[in-house]
C-alpha atoms as a PDB file:
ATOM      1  CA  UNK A   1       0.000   0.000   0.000  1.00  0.00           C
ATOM      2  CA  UNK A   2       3.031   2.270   0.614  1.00  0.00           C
ATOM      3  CA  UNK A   3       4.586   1.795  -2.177  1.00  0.00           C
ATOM      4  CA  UNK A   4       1.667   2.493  -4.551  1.00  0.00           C
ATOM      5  CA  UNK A   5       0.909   5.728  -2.590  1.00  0.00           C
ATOM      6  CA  UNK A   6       5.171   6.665  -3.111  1.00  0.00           C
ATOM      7  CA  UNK A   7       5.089   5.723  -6.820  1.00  0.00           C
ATOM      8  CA  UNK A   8       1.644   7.611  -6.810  1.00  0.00           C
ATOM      9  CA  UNK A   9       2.594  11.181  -5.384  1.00  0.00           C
ATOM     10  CA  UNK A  10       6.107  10.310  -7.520  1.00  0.00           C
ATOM     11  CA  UNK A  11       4.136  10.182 -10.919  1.00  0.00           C
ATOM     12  CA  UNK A  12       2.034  13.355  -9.941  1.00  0.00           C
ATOM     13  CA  UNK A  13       5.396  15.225  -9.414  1.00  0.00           C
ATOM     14  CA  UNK A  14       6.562  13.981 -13.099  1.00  0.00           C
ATOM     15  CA  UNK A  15       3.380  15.130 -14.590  1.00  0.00           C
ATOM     16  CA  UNK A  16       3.215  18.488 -12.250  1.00  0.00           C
ATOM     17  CA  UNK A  17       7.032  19.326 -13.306  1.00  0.00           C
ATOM     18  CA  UNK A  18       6.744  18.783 -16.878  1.00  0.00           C
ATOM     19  CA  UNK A  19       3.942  20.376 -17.495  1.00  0.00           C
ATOM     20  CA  UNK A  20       5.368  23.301 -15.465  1.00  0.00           C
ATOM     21  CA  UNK A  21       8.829  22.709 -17.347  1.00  0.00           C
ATOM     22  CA  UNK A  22       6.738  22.957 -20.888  1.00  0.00           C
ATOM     23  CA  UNK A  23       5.352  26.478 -19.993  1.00  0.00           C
ATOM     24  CA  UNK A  24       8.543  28.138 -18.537  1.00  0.00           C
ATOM     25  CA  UNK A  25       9.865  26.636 -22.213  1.00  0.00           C
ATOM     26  CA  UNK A  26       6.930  28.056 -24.231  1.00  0.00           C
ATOM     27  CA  UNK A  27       6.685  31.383 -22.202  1.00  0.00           C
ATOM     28  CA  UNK A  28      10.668  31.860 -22.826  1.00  0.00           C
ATOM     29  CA  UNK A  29      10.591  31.029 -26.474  1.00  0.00           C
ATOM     30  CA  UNK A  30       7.930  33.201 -27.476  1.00  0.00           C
ATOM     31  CA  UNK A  31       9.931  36.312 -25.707  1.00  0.00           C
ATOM     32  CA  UNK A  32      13.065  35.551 -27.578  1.00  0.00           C
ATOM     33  CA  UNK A  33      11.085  35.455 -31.028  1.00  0.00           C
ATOM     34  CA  UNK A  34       9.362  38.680 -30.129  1.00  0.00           C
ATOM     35  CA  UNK A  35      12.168  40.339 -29.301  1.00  0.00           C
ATOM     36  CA  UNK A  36      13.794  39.171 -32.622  1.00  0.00           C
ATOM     37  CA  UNK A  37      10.802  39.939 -34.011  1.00  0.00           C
ATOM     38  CA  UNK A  38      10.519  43.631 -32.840  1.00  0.00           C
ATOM     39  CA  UNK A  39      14.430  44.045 -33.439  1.00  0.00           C
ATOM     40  CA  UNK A  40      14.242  42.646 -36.951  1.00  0.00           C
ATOM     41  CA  UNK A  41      11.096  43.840 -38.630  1.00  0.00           C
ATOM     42  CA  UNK A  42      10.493  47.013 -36.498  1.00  0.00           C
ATOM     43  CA  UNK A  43      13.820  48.091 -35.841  1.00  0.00           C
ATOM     44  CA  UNK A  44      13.868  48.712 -32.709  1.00  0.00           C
ATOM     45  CA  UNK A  45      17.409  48.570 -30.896  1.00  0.00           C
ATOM     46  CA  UNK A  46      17.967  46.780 -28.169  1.00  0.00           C
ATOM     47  CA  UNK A  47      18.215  49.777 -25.552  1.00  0.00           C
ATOM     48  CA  UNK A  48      14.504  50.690 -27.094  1.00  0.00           C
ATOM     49  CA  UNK A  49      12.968  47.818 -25.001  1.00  0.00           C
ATOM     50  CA  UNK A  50      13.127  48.164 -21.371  1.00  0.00           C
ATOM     51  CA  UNK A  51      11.664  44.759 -20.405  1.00  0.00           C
ATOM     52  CA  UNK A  52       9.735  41.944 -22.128  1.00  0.00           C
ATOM     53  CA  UNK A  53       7.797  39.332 -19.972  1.00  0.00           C
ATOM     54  CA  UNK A  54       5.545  36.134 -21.560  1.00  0.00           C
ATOM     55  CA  UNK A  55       2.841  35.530 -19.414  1.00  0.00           C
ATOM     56  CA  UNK A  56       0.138  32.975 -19.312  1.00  0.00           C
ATOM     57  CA  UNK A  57      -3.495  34.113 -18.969  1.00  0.00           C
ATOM     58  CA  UNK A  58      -7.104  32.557 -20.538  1.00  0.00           C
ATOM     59  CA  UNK A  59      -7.395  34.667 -23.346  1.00  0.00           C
ATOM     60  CA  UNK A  60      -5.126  34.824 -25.241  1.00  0.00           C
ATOM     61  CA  UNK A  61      -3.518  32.083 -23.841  1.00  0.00           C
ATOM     62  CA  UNK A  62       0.024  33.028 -24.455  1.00  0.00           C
ATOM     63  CA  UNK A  63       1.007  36.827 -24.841  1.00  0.00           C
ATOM     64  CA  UNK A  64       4.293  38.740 -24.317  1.00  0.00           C
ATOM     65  CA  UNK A  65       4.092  42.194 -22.444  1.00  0.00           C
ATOM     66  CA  UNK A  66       6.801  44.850 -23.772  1.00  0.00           C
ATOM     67  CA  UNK A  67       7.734  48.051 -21.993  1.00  0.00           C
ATOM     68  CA  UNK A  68       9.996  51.173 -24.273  1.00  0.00           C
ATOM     69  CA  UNK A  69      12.384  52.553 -22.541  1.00  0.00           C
ATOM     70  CA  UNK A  70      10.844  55.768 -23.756  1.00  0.00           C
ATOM     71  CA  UNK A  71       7.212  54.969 -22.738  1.00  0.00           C
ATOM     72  CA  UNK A  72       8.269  53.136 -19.000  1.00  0.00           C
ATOM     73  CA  UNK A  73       4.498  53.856 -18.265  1.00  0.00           C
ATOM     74  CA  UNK A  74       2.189  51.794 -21.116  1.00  0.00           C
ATOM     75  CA  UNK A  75       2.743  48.137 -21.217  1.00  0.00           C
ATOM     76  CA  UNK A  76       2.459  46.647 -25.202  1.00  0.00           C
ATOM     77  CA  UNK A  77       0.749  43.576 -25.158  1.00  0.00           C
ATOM     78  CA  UNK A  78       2.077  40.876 -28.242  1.00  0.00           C
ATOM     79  CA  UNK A  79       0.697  37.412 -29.336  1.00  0.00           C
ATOM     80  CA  UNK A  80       1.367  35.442 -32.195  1.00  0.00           C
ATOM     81  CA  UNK A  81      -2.057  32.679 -31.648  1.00  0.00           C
ATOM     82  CA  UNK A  82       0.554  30.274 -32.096  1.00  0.00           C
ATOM     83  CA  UNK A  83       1.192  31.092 -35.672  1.00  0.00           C
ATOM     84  CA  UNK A  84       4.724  33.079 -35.862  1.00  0.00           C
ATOM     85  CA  UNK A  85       2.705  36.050 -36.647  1.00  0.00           C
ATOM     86  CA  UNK A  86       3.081  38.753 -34.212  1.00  0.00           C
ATOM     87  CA  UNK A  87      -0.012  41.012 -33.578  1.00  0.00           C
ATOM     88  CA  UNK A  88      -0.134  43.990 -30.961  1.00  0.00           C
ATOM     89  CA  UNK A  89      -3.205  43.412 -28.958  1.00  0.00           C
ATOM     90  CA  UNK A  90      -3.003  46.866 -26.613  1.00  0.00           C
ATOM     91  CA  UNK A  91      -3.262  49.340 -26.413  1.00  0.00           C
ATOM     92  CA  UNK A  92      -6.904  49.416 -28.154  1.00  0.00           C
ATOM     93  CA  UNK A  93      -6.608  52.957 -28.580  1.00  0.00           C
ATOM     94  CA  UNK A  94      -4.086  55.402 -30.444  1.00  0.00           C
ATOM     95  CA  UNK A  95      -4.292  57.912 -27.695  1.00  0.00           C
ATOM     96  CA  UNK A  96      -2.796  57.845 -24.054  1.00  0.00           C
ATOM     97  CA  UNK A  97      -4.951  59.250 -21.038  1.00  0.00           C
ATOM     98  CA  UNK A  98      -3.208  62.602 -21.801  1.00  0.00           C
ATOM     99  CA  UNK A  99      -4.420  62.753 -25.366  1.00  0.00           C
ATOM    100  CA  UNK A 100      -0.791  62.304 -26.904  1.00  0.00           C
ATOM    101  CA  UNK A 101      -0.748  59.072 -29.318  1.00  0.00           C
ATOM    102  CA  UNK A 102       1.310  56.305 -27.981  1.00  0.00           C
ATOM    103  CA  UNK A 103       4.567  56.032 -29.289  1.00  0.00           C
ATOM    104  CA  UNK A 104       4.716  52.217 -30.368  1.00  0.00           C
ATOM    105  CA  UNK A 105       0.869  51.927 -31.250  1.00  0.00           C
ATOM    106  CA  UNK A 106       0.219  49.746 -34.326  1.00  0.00           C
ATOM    107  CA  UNK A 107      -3.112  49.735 -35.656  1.00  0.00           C
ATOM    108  CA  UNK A 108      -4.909  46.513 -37.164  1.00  0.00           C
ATOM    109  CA  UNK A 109      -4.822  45.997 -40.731  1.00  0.00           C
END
């Protein structure tokens, strides 16, 4: 009985860390490509982005948030759906609070 409750709880752990393991992996992966991504194709330098952190939420289920170095305040949310595609999500608006347009917007097309 022992021994099935050990190898029990020791198979939970496996599962438990893996699946843990897989979305540290995901989460980090999708950060690196964005910041290729945003290097790359929208020229931005490196000292442009102050921080970039993947996060996992419902919807969508994997984004990446991006802070400028010149906007420290507004926080850029990125997804690709899985696709390689990167799409700006927010901010859903042009405009800041203070009526000036944010610097990195990028409307839908």
């Amino acid at each position: 009985m022992k021994k099935a409750l050990i190898w029990s709880a020791c198979i939970i752990l496996i599962l438990v860390g893996g699946i843990y393991s897989y979305y540290l992996i995901k989460v980090n992966s999708m950060e690196h490509s964005l910041k290729s991504y945003l290097m790359t194709e929208k020229n931005y330098k490196e000292s442009d982005i102050n921080s970039l952190t993947g996060k996992i939420a419902k919807a969508p289920k994997y984004s990446v948030q991006v802070i400028f170095s010149d906007e420290p305040s507004v926080i850029y949310i990125y997804t690709d759906h899985g696709t390689g595609k990167w799409r700006q999500l927010i901010p859903g608006v042009p405009e800041s609070e203070s009526g000036v347009p944010f610097k990195h917007y990028e409307p839908f097309n």
